[in-house]
PDB file of N, CA and C in Angstrom:
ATOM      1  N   UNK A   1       0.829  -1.186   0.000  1.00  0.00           N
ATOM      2  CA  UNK A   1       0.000   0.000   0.000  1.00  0.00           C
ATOM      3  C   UNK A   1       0.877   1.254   0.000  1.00  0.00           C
ATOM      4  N   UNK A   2       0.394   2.236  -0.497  1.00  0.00           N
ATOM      5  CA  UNK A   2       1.321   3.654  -0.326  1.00  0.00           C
ATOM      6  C   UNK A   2       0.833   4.009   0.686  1.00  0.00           C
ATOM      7  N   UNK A   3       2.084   5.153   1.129  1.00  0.00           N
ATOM      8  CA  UNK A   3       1.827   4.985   2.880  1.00  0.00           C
ATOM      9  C   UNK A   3       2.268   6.298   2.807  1.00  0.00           C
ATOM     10  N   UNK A   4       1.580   7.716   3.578  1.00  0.00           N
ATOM     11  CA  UNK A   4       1.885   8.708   3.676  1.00  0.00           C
ATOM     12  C   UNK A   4       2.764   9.418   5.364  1.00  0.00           C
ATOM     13  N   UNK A   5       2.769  10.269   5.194  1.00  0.00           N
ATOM     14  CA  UNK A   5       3.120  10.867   7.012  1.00  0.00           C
ATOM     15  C   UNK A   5       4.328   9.819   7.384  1.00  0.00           C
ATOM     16  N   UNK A   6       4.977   8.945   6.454  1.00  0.00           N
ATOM     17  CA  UNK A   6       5.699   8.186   7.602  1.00  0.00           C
ATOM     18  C   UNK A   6       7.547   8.895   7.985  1.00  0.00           C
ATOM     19  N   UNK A   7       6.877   8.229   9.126  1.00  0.00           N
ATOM     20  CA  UNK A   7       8.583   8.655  10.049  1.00  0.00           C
ATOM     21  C   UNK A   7       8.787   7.284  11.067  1.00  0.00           C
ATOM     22  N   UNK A   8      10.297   7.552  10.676  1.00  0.00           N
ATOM     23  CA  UNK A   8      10.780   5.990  11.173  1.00  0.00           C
ATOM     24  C   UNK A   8      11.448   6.765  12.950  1.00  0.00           C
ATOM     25  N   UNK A   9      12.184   6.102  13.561  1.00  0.00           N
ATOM     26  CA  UNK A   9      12.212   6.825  14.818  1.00  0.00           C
ATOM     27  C   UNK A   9      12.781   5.855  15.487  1.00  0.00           C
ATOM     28  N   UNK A  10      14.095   6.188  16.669  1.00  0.00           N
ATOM     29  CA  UNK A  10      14.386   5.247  17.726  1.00  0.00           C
ATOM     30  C   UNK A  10      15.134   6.010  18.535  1.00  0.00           C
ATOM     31  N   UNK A  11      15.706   5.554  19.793  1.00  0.00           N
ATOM     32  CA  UNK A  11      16.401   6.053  20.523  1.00  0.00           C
ATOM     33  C   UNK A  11      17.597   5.498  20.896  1.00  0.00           C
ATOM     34  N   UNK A  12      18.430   6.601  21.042  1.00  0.00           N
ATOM     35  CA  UNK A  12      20.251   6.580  21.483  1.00  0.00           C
ATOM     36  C   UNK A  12      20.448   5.309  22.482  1.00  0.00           C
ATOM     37  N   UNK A  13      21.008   4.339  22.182  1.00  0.00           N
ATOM     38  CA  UNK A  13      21.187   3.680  23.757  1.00  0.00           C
ATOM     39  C   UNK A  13      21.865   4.594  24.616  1.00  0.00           C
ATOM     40  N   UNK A  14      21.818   3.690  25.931  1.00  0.00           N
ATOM     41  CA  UNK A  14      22.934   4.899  26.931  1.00  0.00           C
ATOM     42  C   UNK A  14      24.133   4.989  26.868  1.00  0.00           C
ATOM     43  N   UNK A  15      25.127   5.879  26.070  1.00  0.00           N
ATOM     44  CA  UNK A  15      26.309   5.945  26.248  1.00  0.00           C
ATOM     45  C   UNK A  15      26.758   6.402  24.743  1.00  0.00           C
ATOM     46  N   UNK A  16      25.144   6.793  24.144  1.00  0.00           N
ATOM     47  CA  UNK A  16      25.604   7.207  22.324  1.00  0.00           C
ATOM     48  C   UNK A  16      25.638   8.558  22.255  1.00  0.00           C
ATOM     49  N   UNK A  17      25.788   8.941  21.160  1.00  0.00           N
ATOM     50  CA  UNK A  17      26.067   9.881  20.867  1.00  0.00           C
ATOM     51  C   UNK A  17      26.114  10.206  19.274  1.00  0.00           C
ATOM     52  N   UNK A  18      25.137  10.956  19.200  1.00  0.00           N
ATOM     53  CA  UNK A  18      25.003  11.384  17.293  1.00  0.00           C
ATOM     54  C   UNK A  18      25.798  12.270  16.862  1.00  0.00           C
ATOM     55  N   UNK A  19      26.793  11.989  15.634  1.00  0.00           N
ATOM     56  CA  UNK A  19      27.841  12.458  15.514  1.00  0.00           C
ATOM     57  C   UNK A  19      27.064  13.681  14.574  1.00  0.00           C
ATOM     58  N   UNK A  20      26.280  13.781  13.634  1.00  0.00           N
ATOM     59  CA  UNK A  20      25.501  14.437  12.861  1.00  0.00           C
ATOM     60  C   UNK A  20      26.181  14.368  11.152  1.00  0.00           C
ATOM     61  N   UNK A  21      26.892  13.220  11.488  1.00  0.00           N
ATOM     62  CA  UNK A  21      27.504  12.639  10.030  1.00  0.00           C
ATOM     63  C   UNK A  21      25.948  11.800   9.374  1.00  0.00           C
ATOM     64  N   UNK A  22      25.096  12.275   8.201  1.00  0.00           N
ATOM     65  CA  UNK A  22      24.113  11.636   7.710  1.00  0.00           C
ATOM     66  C   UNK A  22      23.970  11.497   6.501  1.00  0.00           C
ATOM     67  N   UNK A  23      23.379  10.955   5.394  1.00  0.00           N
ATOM     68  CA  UNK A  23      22.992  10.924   4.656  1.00  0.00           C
ATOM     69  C   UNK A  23      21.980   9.857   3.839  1.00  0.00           C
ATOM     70  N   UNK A  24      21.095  10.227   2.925  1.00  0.00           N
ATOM     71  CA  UNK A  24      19.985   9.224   2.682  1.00  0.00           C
ATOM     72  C   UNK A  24      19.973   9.068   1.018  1.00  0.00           C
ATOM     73  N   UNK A  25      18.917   8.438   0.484  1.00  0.00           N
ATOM     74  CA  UNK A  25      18.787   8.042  -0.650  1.00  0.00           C
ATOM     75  C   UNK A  25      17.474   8.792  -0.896  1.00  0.00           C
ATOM     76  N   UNK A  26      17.088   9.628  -0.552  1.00  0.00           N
ATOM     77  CA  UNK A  26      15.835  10.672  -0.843  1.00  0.00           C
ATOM     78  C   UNK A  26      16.375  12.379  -0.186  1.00  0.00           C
ATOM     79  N   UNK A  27      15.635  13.059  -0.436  1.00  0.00           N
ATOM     80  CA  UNK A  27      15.709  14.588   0.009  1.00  0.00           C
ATOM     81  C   UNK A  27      16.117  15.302   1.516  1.00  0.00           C
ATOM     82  N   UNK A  28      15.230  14.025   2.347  1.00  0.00           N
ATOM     83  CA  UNK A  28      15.294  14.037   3.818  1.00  0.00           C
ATOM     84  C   UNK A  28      15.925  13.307   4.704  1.00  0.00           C
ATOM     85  N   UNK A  29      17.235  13.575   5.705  1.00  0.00           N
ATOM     86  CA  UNK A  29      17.991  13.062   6.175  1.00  0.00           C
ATOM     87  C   UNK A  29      17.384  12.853   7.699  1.00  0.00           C
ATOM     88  N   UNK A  30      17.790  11.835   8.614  1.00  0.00           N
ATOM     89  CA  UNK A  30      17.597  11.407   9.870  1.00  0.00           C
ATOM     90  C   UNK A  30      17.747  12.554  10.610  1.00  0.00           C
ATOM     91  N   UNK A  31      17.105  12.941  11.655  1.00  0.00           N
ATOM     92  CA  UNK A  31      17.548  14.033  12.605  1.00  0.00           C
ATOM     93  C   UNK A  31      17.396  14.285  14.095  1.00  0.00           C
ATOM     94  N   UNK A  32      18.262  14.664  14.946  1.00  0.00           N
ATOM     95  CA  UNK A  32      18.436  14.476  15.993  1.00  0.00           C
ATOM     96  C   UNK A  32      18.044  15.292  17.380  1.00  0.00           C
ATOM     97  N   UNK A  33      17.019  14.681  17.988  1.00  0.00           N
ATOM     98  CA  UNK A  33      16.909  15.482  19.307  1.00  0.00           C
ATOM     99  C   UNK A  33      17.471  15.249  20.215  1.00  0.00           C
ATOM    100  N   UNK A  34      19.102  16.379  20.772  1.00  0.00           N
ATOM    101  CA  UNK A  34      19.604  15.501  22.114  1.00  0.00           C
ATOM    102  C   UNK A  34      18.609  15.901  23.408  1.00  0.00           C
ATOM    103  N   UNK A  35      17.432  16.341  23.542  1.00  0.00           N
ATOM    104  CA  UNK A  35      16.906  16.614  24.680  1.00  0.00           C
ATOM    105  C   UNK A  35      16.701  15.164  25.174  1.00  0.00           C
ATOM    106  N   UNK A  36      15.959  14.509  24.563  1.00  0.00           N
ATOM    107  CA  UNK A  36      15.272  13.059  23.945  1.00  0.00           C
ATOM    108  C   UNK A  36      16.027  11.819  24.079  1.00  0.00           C
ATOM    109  N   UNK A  37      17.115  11.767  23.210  1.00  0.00           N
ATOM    110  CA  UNK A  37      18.036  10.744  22.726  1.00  0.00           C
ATOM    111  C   UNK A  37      17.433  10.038  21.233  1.00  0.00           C
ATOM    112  N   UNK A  38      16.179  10.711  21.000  1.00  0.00           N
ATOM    113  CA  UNK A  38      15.699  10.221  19.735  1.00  0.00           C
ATOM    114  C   UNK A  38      16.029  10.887  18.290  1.00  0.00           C
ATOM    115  N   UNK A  39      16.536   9.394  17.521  1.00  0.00           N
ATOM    116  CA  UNK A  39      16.681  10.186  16.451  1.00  0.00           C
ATOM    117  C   UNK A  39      15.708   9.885  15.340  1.00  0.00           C
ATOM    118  N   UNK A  40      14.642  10.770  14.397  1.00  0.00           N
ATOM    119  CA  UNK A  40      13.672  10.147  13.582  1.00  0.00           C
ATOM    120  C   UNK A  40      14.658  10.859  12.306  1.00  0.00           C
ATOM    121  N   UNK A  41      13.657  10.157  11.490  1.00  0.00           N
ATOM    122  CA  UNK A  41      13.658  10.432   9.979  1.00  0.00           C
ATOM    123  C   UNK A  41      11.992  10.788   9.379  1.00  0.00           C
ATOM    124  N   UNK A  42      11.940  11.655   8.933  1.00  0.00           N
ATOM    125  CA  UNK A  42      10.747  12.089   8.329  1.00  0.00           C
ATOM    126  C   UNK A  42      10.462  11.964   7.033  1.00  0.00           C
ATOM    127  N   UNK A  43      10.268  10.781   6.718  1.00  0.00           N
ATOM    128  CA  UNK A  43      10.358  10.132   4.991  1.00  0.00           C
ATOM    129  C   UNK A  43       9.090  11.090   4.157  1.00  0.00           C
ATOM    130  N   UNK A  44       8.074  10.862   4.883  1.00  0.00           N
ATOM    131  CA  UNK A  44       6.473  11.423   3.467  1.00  0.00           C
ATOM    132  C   UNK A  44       6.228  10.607   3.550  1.00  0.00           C
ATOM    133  N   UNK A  45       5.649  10.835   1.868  1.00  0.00           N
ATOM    134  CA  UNK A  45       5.010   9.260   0.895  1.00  0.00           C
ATOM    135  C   UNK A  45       5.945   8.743   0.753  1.00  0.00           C
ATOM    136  N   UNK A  46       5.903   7.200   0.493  1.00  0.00           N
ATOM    137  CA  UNK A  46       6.229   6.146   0.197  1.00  0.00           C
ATOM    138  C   UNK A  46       5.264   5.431  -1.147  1.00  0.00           C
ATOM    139  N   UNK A  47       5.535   5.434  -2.340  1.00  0.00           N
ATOM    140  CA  UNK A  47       4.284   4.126  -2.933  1.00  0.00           C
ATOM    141  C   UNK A  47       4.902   2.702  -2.501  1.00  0.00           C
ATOM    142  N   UNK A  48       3.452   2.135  -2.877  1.00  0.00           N
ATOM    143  CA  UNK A  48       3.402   1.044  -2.427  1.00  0.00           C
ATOM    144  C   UNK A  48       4.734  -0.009  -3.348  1.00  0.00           C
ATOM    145  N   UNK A  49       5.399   0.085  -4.216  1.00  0.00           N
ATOM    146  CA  UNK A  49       6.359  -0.835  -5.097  1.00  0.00           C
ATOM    147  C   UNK A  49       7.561  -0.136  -4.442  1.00  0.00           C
ATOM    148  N   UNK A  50       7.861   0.927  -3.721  1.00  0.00           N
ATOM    149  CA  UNK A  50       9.195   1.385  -3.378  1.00  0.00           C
ATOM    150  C   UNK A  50      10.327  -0.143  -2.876  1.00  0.00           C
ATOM    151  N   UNK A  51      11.166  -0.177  -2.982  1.00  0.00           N
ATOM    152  CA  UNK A  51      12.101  -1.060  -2.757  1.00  0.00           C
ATOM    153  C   UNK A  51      11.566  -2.573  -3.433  1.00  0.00           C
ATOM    154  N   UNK A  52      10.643  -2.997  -4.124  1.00  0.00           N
ATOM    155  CA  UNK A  52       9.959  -4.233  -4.812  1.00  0.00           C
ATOM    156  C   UNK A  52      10.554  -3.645  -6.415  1.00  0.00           C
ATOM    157  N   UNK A  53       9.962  -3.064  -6.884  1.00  0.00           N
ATOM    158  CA  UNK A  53      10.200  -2.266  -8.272  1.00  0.00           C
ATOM    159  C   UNK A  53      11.383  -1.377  -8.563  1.00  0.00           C
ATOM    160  N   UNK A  54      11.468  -0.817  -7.482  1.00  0.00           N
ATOM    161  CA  UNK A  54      12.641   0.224  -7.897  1.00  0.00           C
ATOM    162  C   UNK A  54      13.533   0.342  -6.394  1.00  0.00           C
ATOM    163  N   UNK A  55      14.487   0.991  -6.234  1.00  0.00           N
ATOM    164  CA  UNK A  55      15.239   1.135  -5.048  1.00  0.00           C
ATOM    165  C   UNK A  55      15.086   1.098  -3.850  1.00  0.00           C
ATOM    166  N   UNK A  56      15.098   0.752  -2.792  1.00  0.00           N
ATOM    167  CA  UNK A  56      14.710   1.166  -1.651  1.00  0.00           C
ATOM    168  C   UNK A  56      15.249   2.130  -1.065  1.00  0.00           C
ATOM    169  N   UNK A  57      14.525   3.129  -0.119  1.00  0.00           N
ATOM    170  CA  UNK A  57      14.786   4.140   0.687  1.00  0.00           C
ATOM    171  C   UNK A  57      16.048   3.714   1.683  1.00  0.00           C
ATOM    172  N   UNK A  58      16.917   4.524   1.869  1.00  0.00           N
ATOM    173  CA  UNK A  58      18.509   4.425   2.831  1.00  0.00           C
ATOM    174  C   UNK A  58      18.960   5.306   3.581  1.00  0.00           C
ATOM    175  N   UNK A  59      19.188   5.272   4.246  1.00  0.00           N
ATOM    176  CA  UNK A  59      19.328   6.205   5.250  1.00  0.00           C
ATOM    177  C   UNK A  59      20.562   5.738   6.529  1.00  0.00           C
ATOM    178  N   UNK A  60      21.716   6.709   6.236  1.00  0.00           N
ATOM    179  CA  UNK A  60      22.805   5.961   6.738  1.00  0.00           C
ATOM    180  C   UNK A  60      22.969   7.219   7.979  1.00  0.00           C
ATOM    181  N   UNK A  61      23.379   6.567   9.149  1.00  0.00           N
ATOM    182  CA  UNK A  61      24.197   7.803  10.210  1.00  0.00           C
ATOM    183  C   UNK A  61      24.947   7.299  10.944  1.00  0.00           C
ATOM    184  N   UNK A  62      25.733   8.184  11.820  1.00  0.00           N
ATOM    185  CA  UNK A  62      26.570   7.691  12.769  1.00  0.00           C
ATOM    186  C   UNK A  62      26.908   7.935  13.624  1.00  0.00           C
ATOM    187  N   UNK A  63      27.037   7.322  14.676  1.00  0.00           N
ATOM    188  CA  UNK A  63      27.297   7.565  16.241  1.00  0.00           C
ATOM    189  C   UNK A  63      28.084   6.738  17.277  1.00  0.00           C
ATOM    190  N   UNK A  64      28.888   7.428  18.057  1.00  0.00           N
ATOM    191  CA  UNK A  64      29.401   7.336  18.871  1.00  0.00           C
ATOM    192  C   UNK A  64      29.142   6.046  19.742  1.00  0.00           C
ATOM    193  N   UNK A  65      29.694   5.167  20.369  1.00  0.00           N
ATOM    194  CA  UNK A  65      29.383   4.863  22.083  1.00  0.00           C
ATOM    195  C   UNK A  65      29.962   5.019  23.185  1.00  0.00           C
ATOM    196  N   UNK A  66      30.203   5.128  23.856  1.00  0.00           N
ATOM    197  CA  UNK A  66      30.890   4.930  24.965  1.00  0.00           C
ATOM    198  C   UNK A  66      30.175   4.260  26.173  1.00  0.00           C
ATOM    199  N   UNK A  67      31.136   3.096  26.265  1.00  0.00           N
ATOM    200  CA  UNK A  67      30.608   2.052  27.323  1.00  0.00           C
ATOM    201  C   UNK A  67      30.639   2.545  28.859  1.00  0.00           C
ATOM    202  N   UNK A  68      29.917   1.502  29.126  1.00  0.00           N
ATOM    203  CA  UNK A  68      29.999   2.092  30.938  1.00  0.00           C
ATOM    204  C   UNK A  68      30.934   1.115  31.621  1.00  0.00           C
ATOM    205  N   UNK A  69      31.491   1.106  32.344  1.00  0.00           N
ATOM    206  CA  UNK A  69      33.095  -0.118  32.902  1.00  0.00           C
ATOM    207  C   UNK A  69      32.366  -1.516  33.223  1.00  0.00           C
ATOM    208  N   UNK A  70      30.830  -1.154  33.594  1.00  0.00           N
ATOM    209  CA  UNK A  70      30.295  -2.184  33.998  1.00  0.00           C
ATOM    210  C   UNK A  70      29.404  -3.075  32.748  1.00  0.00           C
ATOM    211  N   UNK A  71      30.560  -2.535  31.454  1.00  0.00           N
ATOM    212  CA  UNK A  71      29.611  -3.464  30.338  1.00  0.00           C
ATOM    213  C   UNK A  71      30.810  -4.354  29.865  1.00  0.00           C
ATOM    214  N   UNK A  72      31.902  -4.212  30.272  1.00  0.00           N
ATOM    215  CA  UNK A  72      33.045  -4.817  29.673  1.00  0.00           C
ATOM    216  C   UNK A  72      32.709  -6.354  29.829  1.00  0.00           C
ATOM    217  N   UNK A  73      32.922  -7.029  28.455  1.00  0.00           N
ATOM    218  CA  UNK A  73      32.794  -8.142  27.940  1.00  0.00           C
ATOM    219  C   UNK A  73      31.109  -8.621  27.671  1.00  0.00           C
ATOM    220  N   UNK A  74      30.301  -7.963  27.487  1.00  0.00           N
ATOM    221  CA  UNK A  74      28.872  -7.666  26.863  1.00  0.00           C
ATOM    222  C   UNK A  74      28.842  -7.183  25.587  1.00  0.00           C
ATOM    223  N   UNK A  75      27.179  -7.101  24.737  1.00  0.00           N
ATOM    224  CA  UNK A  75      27.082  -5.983  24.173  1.00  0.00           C
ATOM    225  C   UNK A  75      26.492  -5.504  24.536  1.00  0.00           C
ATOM    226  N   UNK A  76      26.543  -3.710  23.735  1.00  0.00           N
ATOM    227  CA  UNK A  76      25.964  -3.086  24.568  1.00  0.00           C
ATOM    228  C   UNK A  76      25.058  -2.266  23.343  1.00  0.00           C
ATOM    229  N   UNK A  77      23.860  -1.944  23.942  1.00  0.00           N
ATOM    230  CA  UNK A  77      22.436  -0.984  23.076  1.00  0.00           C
ATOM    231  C   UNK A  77      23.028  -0.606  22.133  1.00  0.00           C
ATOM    232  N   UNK A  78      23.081  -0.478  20.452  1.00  0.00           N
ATOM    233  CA  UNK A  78      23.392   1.126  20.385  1.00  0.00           C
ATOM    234  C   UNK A  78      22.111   2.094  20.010  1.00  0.00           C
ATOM    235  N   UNK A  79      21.012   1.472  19.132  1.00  0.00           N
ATOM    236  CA  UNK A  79      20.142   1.842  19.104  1.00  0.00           C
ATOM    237  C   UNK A  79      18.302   0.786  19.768  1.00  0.00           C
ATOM    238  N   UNK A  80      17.423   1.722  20.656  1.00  0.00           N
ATOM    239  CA  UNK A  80      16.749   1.007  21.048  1.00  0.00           C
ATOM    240  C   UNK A  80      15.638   0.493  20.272  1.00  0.00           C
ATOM    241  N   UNK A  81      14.630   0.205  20.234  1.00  0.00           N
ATOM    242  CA  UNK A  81      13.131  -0.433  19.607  1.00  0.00           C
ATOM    243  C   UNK A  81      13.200   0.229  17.965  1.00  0.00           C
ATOM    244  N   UNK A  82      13.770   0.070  16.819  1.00  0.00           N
ATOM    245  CA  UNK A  82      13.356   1.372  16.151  1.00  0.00           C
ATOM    246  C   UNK A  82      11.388   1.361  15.532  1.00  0.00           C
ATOM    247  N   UNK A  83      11.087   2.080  15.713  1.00  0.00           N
ATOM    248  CA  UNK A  83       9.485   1.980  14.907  1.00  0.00           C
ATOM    249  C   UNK A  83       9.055   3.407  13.979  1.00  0.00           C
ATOM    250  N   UNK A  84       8.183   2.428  12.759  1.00  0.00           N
ATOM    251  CA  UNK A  84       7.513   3.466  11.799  1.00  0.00           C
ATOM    252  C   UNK A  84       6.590   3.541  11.772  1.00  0.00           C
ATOM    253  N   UNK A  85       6.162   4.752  11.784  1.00  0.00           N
ATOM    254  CA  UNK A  85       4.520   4.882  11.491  1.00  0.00           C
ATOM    255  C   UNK A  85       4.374   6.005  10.738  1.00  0.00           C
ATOM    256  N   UNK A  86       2.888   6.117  10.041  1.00  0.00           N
ATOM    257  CA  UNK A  86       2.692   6.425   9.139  1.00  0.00           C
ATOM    258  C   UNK A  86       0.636   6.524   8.616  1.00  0.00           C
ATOM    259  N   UNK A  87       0.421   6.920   7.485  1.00  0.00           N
ATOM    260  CA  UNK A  87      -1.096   6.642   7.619  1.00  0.00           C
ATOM    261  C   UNK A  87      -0.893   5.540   5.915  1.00  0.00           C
ATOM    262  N   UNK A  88      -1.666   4.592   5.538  1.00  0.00           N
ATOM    263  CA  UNK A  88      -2.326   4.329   4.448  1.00  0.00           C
ATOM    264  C   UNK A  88      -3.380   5.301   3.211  1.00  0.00           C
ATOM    265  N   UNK A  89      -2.503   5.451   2.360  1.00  0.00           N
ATOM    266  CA  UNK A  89      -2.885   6.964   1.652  1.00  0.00           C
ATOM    267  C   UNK A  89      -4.563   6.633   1.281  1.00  0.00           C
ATOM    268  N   UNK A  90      -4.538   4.498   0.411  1.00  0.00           N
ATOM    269  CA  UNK A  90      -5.993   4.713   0.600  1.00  0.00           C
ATOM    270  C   UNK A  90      -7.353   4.839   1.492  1.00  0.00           C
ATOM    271  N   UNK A  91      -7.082   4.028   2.569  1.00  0.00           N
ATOM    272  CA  UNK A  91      -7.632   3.874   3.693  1.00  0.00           C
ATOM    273  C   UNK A  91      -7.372   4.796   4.664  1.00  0.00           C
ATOM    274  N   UNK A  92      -6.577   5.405   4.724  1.00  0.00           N
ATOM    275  CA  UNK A  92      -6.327   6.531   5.658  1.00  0.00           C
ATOM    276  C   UNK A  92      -6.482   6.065   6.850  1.00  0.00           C
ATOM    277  N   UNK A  93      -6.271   4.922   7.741  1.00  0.00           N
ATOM    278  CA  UNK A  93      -6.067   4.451   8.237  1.00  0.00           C
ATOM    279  C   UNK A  93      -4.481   4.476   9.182  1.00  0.00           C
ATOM    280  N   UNK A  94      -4.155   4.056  10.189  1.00  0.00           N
ATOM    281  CA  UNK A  94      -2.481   4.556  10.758  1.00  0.00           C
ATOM    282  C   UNK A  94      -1.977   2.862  10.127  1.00  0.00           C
ATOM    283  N   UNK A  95      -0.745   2.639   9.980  1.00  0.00           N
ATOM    284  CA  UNK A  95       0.215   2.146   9.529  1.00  0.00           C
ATOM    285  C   UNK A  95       1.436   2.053  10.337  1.00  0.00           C
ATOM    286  N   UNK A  96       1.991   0.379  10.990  1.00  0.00           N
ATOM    287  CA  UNK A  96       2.954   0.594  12.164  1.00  0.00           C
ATOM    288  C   UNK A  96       3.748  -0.445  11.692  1.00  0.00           C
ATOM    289  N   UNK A  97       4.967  -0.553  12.036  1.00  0.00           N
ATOM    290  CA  UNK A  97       6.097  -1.226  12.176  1.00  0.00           C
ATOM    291  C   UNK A  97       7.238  -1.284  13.518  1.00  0.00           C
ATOM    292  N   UNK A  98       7.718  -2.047  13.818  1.00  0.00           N
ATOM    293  CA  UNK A  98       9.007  -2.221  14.910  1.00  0.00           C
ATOM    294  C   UNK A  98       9.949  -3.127  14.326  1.00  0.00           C
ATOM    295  N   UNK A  99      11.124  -2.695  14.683  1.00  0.00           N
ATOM    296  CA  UNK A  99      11.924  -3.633  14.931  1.00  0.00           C
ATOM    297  C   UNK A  99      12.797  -3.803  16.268  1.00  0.00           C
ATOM    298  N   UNK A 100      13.255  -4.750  16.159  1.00  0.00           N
ATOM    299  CA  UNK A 100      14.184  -4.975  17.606  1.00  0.00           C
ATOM    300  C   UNK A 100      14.994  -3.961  17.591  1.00  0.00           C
ATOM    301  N   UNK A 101      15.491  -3.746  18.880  1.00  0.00           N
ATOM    302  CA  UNK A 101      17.071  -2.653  19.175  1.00  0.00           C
ATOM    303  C   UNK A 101      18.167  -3.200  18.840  1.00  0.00           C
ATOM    304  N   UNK A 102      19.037  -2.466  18.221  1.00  0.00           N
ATOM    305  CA  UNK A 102      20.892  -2.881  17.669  1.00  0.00           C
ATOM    306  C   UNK A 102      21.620  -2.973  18.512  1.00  0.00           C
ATOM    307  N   UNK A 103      22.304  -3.446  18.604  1.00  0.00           N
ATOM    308  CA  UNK A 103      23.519  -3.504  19.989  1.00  0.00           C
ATOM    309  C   UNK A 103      24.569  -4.120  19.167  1.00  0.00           C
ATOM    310  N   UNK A 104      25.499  -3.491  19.301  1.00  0.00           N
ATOM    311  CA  UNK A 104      27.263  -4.163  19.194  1.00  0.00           C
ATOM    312  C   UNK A 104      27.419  -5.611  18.295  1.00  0.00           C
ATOM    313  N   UNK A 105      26.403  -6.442  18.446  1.00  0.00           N
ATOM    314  CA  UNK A 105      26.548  -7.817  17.886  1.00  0.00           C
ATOM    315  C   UNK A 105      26.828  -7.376  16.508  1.00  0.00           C
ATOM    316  N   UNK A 106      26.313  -6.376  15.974  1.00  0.00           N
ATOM    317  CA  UNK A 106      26.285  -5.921  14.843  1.00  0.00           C
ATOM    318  C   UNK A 106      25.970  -7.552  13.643  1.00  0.00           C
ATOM    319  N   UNK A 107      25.136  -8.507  13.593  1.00  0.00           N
ATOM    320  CA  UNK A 107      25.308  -9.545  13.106  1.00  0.00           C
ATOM    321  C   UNK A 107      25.251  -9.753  11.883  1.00  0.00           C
ATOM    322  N   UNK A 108      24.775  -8.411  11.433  1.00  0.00           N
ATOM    323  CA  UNK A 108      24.676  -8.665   9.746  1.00  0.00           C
ATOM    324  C   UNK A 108      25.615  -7.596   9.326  1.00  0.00           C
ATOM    325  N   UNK A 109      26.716  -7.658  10.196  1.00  0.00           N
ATOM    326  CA  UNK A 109      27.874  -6.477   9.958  1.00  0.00           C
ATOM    327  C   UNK A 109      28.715  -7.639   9.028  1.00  0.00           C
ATOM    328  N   UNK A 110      29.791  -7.841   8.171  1.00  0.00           N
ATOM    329  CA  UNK A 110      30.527  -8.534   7.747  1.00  0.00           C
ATOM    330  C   UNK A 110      32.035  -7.851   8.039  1.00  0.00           C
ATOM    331  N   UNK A 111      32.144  -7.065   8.190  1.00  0.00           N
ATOM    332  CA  UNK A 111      33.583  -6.180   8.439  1.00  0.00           C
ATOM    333  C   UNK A 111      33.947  -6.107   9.816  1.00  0.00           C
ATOM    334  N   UNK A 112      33.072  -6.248  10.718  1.00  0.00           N
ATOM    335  CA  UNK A 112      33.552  -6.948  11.897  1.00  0.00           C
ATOM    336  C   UNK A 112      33.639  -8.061  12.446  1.00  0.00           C
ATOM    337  N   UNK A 113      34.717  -8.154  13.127  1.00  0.00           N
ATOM    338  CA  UNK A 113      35.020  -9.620  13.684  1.00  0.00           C
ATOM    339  C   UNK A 113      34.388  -9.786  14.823  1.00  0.00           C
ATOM    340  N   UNK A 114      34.327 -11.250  14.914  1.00  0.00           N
ATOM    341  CA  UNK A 114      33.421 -11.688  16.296  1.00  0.00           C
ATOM    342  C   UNK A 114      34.198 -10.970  17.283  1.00  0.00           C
ATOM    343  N   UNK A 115      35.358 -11.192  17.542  1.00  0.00           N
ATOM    344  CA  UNK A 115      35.859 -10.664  18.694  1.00  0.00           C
ATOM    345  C   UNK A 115      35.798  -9.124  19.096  1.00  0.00           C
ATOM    346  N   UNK A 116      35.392  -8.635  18.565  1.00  0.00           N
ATOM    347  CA  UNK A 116      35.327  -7.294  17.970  1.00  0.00           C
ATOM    348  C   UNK A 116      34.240  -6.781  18.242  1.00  0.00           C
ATOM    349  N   UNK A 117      32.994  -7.538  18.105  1.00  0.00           N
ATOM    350  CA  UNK A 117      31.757  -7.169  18.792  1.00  0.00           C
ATOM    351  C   UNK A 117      30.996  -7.012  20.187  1.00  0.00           C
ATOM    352  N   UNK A 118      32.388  -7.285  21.503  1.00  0.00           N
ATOM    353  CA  UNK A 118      31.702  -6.979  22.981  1.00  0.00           C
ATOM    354  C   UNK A 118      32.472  -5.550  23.095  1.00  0.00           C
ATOM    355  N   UNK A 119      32.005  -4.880  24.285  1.00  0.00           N
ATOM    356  CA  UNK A 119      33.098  -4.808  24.903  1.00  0.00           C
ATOM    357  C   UNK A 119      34.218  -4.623  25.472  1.00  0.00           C
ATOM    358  N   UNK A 120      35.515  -4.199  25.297  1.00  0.00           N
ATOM    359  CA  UNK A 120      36.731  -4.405  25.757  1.00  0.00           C
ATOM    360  C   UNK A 120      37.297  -3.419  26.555  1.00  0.00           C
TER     361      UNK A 120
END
């Protein structure tokens, strides 16, 4: 379905820090409230074939961590719950998504090594 109003959204784990290094594959880049620790992205429309038919939307940033002494040999948050929402342009109806929070495991990272992912 095409999906209007959407904004994707999550929060800093404890110990991040948004460097304000960003960039996306559309007009509108991720952006940061440090009152909060949340950082959203304010996409729009979406049609419904985006990333099926033609490219998908990307949106890259980067941030900091710094661990707390009492995480050594863990991972640790870096980003929490992320979720999108949005309305259904025909139904006008709201439109939701989640995903899990990121932490250090980074598992679908390939450039880091296991050992590399707690910690140290």
């Amino acid at each position: 379905t095409d999906v209007s109003n959407l904004v994707i959204s999550a929060y800093l784990g404890s110990g991040g820090r948004f460097t304000g290094r960003v960039k996306s594959t559309i007009g509108s880049v991720p952006s940061y409230d440090s009152n909060s620790g949340l950082i959203s992205w304010n996409i729009g429309s979406v049609p419904a074939t985006k990333g099926v038919i033609s490219a998908p939307l990307e949106a890259i940033f980067q941030i900091e961590a710094t661990p707390a002494v009492n995480q050594v040999g863990q991972n640790i948050v870096l980003l929490g719950e992320s979720r999108a929402e949005g309305s259904d342009l025909f139904t006008g109806l709201p439109v939701s998504a989640a995903s899990q929070q990121l932490d250090s495991s980074l598992p679908y990272d390939k450039t880091i090594s296991v050992s590399d992912r707690t910690v140290k």
